[in-house]
Protein backbone atom coordinates (compact mmCIF):
# COMPACT_ATOMS: atom_id res chain seq x y z
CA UNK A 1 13.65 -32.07 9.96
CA UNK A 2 13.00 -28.95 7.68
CA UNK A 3 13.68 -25.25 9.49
CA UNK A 4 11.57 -22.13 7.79
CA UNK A 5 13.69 -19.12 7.61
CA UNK A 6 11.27 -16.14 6.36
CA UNK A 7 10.93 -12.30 6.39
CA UNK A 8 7.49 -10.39 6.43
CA UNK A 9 6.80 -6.82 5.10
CA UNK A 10 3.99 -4.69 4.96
CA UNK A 11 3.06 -3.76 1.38
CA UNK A 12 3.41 -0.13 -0.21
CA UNK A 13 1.55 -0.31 -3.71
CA UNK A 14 0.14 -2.85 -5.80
CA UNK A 15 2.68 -3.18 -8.37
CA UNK A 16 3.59 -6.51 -7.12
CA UNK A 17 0.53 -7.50 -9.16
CA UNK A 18 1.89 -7.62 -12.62
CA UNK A 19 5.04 -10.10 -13.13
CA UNK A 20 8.60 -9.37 -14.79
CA UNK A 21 7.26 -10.85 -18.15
CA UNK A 22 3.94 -7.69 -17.81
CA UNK A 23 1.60 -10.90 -17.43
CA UNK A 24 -1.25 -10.53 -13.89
CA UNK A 25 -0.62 -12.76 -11.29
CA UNK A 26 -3.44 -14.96 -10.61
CA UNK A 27 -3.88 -16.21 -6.63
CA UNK A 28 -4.73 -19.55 -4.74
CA UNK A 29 -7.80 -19.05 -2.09
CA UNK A 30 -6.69 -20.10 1.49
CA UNK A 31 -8.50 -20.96 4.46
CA UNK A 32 -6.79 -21.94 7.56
CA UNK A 33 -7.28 -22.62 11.17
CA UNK A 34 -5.35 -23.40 14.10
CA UNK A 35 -5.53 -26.02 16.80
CA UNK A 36 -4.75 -24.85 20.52
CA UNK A 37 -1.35 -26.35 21.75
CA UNK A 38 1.23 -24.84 24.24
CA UNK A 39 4.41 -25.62 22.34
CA UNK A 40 3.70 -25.55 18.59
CA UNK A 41 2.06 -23.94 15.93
CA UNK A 42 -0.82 -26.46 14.51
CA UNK A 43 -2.42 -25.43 11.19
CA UNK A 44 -5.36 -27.02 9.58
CA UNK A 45 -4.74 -25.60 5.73
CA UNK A 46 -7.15 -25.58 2.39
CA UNK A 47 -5.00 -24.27 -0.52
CA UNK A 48 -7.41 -24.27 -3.81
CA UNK A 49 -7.87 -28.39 -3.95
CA UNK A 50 -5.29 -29.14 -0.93
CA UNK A 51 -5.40 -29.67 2.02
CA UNK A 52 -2.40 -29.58 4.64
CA UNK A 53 -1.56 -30.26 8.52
CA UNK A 54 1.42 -27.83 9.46
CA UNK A 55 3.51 -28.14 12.71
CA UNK A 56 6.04 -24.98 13.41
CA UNK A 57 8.08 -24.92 16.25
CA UNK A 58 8.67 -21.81 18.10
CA UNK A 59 10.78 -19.11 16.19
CA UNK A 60 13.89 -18.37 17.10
CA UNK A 61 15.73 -15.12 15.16
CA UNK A 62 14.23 -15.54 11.28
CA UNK A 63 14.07 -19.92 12.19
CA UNK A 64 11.82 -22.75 12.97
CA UNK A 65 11.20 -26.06 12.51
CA UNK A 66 8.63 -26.85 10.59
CA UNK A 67 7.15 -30.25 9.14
CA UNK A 68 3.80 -30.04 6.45
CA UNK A 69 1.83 -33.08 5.28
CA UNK A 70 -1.09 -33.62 3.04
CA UNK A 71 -4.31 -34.47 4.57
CA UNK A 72 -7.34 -36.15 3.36
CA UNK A 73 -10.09 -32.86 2.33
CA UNK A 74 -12.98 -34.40 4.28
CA UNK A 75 -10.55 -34.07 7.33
CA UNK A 76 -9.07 -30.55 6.94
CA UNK A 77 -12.72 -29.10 6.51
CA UNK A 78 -14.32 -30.97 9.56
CA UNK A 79 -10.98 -29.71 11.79
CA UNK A 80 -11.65 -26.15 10.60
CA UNK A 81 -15.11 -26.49 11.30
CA UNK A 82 -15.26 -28.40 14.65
CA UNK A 83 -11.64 -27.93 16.16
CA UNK A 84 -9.65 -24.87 14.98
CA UNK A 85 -10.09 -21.91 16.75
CA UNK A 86 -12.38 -18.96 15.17
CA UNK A 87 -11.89 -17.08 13.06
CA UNK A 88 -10.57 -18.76 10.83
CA UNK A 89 -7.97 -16.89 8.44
CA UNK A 90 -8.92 -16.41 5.10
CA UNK A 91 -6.83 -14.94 1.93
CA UNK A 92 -5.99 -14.90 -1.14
CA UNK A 93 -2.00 -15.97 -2.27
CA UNK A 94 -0.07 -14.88 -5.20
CA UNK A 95 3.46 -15.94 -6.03
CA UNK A 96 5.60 -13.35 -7.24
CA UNK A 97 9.45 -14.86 -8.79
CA UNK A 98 12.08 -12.17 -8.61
CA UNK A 99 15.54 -13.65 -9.54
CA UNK A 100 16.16 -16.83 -7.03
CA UNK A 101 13.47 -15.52 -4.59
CA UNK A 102 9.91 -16.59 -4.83
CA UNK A 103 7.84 -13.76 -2.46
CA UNK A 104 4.49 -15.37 -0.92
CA UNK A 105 2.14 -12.33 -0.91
CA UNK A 106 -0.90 -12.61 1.29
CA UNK A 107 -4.40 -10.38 0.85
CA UNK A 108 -6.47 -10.92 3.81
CA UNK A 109 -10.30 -11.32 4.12
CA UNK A 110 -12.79 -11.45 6.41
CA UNK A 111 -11.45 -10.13 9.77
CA UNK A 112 -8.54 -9.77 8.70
CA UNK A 113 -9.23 -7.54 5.50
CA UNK A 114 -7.32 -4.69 4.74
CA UNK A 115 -3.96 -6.76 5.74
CA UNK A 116 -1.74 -6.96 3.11
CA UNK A 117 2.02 -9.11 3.70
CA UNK A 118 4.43 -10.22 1.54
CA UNK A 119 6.47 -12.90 2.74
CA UNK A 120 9.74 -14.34 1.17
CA UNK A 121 11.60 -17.70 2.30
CA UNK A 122 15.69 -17.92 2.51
CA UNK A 123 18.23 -20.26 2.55
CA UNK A 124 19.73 -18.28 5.66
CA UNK A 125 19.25 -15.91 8.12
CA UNK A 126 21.91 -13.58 6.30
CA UNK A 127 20.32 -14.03 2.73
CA UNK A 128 20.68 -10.54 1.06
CA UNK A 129 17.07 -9.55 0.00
CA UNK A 130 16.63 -6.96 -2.81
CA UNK A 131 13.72 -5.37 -2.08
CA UNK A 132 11.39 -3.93 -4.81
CA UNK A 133 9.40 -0.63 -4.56
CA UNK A 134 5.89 -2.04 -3.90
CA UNK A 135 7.64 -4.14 -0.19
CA UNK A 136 6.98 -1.68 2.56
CA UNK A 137 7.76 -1.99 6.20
CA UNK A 138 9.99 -4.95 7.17
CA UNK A 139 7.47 -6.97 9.98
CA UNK A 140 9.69 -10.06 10.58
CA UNK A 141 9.61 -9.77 14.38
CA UNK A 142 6.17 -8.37 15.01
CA UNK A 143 4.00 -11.33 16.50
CA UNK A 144 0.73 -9.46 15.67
CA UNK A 145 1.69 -10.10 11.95
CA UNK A 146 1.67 -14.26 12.47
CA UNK A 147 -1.41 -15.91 11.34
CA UNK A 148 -1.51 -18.19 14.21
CA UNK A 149 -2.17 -14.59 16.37
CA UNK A 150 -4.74 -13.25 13.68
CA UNK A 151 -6.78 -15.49 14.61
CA UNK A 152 -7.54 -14.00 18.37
CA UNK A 153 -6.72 -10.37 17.62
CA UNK A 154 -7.65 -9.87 13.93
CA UNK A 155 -6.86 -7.14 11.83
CA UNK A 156 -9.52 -5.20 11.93
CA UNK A 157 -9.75 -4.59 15.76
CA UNK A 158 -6.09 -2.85 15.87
């Protein structure tokens, strides 16, 4: 059993963009779906050449379970295409390493563009997290922010 403990900001520049060593951080394209279920969060995943199906239990605090397997490519792209729910979400992710933390930032297309998160991953809920001048507004708790809710009230009809 593996349990995801994250926080989600809003971001406030783009000087997330060049690393600590003054090199450009290159992205992975993303394109993700997600299956109707009652109980769960189902995600049908294409990350550059991979594909992924992604199970998350319902968060509790910063917490929740989560289990991620690799899936054959023919399979993810006929699920996003005949059983996820539409739109699908569509970004762009770039890794950023700042001391032990690795942040996850997110730029959004399609209906979602304009949406900009950076997300970062912790050991526990109490992790200290320095937070660096380009991390805005602190989103953790906001369920408009989740993809799985992007996907019926995208970005760009707020």
């Amino acid at each position: 059993m593996a349990i995801e403990i994250e926080r989600k900001f809003l971001l406030k520049s783009d000087d997330w963009k060049i690393d600590e060593q003054g090199n450009e951080i290159v992205g992975t394209a993303f394109r993700q779906g997600y299956l109707k279920t009652e109980d769960a969060t189902v995600r049908v995943r294409l990350e550059g050449d991979r594909s992924k199906l992604t199970i998350k239990g319902k968060t509790v605090g910063m917490s929740r379970l989560e289990y991620e397997y690799d899936i054959p490519l023919a399979d993810a792209n006929e699920m996003l295409d005949k059983l996820c729910q539409k739109p699908l979400i569509e970004k762009t992710r770039y890794l950023r390493k700042e001391g032990e933390l690795t942040w996850e930032i997110d730029i959004f297309e399609g209906e979602n563009t304009g949406l900009m998160i950076a997300e970062v991953e912790l050991t526990s809920e109490d992790q200290t997290v320095p937070l660096s001048s380009w991390v805005g507004e602190e989103v953790t708790g906001d369920v408009r922010y989740y993809n799985s809710k992007l996907v019926n009230n995208p970005f760009s009809r707020w």
